[in-house]
Protein backbone atom coordinates (compact mmCIF):
# COMPACT_ATOMS: atom_id res chain seq x y z
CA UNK A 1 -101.13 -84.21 -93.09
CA UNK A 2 -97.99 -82.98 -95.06
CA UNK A 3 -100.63 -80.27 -96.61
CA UNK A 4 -101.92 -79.67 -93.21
CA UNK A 5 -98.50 -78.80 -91.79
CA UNK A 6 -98.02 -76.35 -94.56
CA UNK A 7 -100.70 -74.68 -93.68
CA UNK A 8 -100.26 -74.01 -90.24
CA UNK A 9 -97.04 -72.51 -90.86
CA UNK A 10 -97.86 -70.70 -93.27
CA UNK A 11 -100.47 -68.95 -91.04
CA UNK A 12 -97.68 -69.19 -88.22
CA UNK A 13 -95.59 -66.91 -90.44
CA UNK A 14 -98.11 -64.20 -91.56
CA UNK A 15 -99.15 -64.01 -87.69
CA UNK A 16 -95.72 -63.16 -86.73
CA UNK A 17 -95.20 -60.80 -89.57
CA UNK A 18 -97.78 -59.12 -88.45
CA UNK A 19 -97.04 -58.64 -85.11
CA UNK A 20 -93.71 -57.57 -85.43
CA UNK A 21 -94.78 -55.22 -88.03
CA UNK A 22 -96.93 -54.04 -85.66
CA UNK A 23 -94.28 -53.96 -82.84
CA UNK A 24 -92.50 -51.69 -85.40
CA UNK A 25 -94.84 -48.91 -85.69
CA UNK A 26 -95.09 -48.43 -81.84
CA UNK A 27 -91.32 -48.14 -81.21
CA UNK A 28 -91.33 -45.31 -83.89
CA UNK A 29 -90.28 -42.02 -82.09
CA UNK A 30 -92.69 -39.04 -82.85
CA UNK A 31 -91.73 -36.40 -85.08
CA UNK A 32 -89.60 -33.67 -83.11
CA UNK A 33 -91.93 -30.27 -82.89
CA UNK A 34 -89.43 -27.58 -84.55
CA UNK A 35 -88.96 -25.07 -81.71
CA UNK A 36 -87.73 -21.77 -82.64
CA UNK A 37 -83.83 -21.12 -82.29
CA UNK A 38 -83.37 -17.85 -80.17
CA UNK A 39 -81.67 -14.94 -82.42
CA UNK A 40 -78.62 -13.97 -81.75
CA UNK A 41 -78.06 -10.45 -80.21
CA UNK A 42 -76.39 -8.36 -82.90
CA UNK A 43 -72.62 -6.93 -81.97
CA UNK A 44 -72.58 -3.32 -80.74
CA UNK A 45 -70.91 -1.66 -83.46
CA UNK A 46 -67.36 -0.63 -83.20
CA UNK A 47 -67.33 3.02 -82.87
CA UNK A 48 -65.26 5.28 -85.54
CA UNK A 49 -61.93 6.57 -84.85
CA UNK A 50 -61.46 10.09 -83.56
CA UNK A 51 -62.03 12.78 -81.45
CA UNK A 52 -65.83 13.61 -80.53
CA UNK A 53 -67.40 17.06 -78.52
CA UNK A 54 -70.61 17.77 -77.09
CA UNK A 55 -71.67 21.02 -74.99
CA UNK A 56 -74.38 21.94 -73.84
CA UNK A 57 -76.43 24.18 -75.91
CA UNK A 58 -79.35 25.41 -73.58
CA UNK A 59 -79.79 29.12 -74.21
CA UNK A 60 -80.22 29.38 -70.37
CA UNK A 61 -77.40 31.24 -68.68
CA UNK A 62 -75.57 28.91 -66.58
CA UNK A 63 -72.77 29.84 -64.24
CA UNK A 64 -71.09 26.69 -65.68
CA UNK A 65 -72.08 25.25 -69.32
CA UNK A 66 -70.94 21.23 -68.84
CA UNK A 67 -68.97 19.75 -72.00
CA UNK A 68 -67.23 16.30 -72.72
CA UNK A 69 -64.22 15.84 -75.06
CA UNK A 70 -63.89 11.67 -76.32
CA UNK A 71 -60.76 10.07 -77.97
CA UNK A 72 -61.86 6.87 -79.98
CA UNK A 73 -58.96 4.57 -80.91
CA UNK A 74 -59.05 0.93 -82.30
CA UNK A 75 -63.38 1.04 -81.60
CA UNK A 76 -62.68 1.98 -77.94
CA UNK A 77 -62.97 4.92 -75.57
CA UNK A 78 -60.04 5.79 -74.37
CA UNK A 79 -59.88 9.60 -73.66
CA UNK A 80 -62.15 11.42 -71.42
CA UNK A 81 -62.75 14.96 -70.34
CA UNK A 82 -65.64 16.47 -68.97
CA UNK A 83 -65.65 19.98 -67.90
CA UNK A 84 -67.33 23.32 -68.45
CA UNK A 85 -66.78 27.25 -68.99
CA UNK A 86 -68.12 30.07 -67.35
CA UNK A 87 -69.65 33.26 -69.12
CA UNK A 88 -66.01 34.13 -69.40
CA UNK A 89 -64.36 31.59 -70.96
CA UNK A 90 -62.91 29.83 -67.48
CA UNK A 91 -62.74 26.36 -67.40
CA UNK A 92 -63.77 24.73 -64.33
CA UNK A 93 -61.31 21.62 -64.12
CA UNK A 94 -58.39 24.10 -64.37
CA UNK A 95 -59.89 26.62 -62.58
CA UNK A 96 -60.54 23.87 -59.75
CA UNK A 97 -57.12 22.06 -59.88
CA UNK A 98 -56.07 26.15 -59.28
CA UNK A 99 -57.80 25.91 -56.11
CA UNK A 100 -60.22 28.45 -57.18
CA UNK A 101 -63.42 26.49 -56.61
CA UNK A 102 -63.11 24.26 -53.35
CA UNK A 103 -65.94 22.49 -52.95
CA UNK A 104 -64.34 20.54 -50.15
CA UNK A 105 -64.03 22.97 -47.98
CA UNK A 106 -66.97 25.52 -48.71
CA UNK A 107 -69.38 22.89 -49.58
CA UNK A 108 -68.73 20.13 -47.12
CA UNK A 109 -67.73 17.69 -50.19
CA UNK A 110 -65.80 14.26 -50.02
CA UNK A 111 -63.20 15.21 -52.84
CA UNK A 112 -63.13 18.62 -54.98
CA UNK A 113 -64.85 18.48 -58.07
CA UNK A 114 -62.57 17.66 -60.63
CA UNK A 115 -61.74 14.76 -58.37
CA UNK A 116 -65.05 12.81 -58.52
CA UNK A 117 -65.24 13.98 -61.95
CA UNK A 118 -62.63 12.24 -62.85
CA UNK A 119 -63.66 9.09 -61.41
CA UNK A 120 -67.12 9.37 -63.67
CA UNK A 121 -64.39 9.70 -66.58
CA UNK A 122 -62.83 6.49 -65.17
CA UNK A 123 -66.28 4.34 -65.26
CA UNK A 124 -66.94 5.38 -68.74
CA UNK A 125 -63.27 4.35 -69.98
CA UNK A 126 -64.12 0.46 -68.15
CA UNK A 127 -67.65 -0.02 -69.11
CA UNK A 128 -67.72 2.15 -72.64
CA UNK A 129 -70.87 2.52 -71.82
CA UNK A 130 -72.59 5.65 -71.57
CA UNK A 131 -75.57 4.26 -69.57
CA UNK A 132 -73.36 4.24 -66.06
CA UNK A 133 -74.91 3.20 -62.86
CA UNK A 134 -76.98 5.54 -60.67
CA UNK A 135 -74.07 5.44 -57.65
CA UNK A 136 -70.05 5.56 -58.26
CA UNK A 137 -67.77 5.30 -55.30
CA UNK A 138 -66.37 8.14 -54.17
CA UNK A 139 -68.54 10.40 -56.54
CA UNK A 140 -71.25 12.57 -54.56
CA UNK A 141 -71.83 15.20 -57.57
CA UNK A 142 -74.47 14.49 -59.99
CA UNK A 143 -73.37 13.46 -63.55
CA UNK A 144 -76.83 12.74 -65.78
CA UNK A 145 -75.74 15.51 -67.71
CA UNK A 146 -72.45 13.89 -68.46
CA UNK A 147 -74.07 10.93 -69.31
CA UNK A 148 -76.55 12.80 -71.68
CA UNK A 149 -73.39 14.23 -73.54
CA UNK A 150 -71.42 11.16 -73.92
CA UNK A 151 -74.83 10.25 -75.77
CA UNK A 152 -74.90 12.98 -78.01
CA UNK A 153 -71.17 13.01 -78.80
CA UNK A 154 -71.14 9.74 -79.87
CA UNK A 155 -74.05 10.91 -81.69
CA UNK A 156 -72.00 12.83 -84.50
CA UNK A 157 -69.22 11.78 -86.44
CA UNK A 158 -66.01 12.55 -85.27
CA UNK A 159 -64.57 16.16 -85.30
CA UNK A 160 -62.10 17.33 -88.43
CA UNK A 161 -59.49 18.81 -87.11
CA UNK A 162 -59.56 23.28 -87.93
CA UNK A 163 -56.90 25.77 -87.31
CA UNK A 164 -57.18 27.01 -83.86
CA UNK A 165 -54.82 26.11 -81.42
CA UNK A 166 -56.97 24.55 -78.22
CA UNK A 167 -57.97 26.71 -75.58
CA UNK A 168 -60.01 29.39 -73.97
CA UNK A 169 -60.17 33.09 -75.83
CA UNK A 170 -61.36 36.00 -74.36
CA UNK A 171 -61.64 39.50 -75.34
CA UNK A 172 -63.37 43.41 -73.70
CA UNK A 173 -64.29 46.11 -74.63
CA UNK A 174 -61.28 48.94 -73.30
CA UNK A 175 -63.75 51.22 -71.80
CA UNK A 176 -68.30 51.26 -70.96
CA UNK A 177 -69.68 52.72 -73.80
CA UNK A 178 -72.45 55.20 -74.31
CA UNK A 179 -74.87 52.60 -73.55
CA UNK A 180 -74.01 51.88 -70.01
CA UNK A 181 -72.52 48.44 -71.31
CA UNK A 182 -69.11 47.02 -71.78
CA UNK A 183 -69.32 43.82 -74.00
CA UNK A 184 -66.77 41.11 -73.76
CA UNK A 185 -66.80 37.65 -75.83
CA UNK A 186 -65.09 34.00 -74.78
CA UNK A 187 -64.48 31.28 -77.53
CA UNK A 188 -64.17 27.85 -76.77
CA UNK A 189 -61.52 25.94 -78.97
CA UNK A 190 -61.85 22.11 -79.25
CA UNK A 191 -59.98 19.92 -81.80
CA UNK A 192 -59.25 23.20 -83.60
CA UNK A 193 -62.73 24.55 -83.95
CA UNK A 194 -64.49 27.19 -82.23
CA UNK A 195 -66.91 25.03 -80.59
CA UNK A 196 -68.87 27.57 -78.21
CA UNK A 197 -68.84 31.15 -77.95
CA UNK A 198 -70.47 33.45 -75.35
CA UNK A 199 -71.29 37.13 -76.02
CA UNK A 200 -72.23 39.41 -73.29
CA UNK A 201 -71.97 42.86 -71.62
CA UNK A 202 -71.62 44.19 -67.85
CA UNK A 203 -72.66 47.42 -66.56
CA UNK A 204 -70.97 49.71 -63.72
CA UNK A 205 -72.92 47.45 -61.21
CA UNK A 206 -72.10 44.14 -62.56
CA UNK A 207 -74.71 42.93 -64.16
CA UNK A 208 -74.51 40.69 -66.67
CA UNK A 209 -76.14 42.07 -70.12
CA UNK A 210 -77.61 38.20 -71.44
CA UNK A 211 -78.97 37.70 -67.88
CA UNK A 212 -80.82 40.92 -68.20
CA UNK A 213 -82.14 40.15 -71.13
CA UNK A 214 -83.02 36.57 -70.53
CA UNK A 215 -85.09 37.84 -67.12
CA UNK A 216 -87.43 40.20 -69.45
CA UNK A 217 -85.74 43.01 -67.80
CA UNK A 218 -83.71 44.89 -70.86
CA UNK A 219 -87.12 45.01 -73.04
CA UNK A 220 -85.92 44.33 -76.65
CA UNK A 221 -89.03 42.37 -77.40
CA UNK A 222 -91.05 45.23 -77.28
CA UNK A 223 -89.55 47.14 -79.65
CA UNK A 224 -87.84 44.44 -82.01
CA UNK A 225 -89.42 44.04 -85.50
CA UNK A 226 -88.41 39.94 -84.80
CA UNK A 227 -89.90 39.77 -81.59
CA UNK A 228 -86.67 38.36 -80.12
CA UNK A 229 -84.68 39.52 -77.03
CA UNK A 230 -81.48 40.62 -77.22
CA UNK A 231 -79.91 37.50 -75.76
CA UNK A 232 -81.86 35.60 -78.79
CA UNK A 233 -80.44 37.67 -81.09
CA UNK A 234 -77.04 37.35 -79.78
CA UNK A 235 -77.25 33.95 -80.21
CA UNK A 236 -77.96 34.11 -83.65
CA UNK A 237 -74.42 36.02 -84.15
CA UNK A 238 -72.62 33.26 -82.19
CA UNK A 239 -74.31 30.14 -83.68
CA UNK A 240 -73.39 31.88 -87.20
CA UNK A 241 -69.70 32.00 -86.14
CA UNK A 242 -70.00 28.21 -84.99
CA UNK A 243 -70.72 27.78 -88.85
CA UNK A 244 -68.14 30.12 -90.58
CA UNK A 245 -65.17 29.36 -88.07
CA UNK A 246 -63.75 32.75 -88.97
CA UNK A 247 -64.91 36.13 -87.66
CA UNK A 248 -64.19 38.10 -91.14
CA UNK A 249 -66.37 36.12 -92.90
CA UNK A 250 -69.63 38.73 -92.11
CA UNK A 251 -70.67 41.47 -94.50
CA UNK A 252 -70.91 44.37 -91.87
CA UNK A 253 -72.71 47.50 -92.71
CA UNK A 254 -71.55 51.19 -91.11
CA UNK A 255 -73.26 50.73 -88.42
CA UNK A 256 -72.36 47.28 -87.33
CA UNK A 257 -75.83 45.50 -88.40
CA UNK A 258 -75.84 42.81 -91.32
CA UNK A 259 -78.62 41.42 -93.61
CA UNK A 260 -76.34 38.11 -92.97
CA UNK A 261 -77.94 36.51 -89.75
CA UNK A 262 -82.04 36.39 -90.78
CA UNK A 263 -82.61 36.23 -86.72
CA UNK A 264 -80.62 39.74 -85.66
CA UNK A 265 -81.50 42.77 -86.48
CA UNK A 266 -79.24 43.75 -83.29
CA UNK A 267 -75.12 45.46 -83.96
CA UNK A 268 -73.20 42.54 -84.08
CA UNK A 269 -70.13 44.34 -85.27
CA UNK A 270 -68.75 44.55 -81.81
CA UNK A 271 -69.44 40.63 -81.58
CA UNK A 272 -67.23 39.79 -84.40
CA UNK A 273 -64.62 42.51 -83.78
CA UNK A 274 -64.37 41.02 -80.03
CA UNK A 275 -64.06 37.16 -81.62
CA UNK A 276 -61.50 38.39 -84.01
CA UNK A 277 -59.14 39.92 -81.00
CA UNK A 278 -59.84 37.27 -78.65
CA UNK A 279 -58.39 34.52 -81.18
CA UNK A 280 -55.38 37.05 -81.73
CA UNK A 281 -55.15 37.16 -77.98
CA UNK A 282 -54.51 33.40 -78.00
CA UNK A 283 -55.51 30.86 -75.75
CA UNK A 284 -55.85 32.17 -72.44
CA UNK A 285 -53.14 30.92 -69.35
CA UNK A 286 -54.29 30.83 -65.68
């Protein structure tokens, strides 16, 4: 009897070992499915100290050729200035504040231009982005250009300062010459460097010698050994001044041609003589 009770709870207590073992296994949780953890966006990078330019550079003939000045201090935006020049070296915010443009009143606009510019100049200083919206109150002008030359400004590493004081230069011819022509050249000075120059001519009717050109009208191609126009050419003189900074730096021949630009065969003598009297002129005053 004694070995019977034994026994029985002996079986009693391998039964209930295994049933709470198996109670065990079925209150174990399931292994937690790794889910990937979502990356981080990187931080926009802080942007370099310093003043930054951008123009714009399309060999078109504009009545206005759009630029932006930046001032970068601490990683932030904090200067703006968009503007332009003309063929001769006028720039359009002064000329406007002059009340020499007045879009209000000849074009039926809700401020003058420098006005709503501004305000574009405002948006980019509070977002410091260059991606603004599509609408800006109280701005009616278009400004994707602007926005495309933020871009590329930001684009190059800020500007060194050179020796120029800052301003617009101009420079003429005194008299036409024999040619019919009477050339004239404007310099844009940013941050000390000559950061756009414009080289053209007018005859006794007005008409503008690089618009001549540019309209297959003045022929050059025809007869040039480089198969350029002479507003092609021409630009070959100025972009080579954007890279010297310094008008005297050209080997001139007698007759005002150089072997120094590879893409003029044109007289650029009377380009660099005009560059070297505008920047004695000194910046010009309105």
């Amino acid at each position: 009897m004694k070995k019977s009770k034994i026994v029985l709870i002996a079986a009693l207590t391998v039964a209930a070992v295994l049933i709470l073992s198996g109670c065990g296994k079925k209150q174990e949780a399931p292994a937690a499915s790794a889910s990937p953890v979502p990356a981080m966006a990187a931080p926009k990078a802080a942007l370099a100290d310093g003043n930054y330019f951008a123009i714009d550079r399309s060999e078109a003939a504009p009545n206005w050729r759009y630029y932006v000045e930046l001032a970068v201090s601490d990683g932030a935006i904090t200067e703006v200035n968009w503007s332009a020049v003309n063929p001769a070296g006028m720039d359009k915010k002064t000329v406007d504040k002059a009340g020499q443009y007045n879009m209000v009143k000849y074009g039926g606009a809700q401020a003058e231009w420098y006005q709503q510019a501004e305000k574009v100049e405002e948006q980019l200083i509070k977002t410091q982005s260059a991606d603004l919206p599509d609408a800006i109150g109280g701005v009616s002008i278009g400004f994707d250009e602007f926005k495309a030359l933020v871009k590329q400004a930001l684009a190059s590493p800020p500007a060194v300062r050179g020796p120029y004081a800052d301003g617009e230069y101009y420079a003429e011819e005194g008299a036409f010459g024999s040619s019919g022509w009477k050339y004239f050249v404007s310099l844009l000075v940013r941050n000390g460097n000559i950061v756009h120059a414009n080289w053209s001519a007018v005859d006794k009717d007005g008409r503008d010698k690089r618009q001549v050109a540019a309209s297959g009208e003045y022929g050059m191609i025809k007869v040039s050994s480089l198969k350029k126009e002479w507003h092609e050419q021409a630009l070959e003189a100025e972009m080579y001044l954007l890279k010297t900074q310094d008008p005297k730096q050209i080997a001139l021949k007698a007759d005002g041609k150089t072997d120094a630009i590879a893409g003029a065969t044109i007289t650029v003598g009377v380009f660099f003589d005009l560059a070297e009297a505008a920047l004695a002129n000194g910046p010009r005053t309105y």
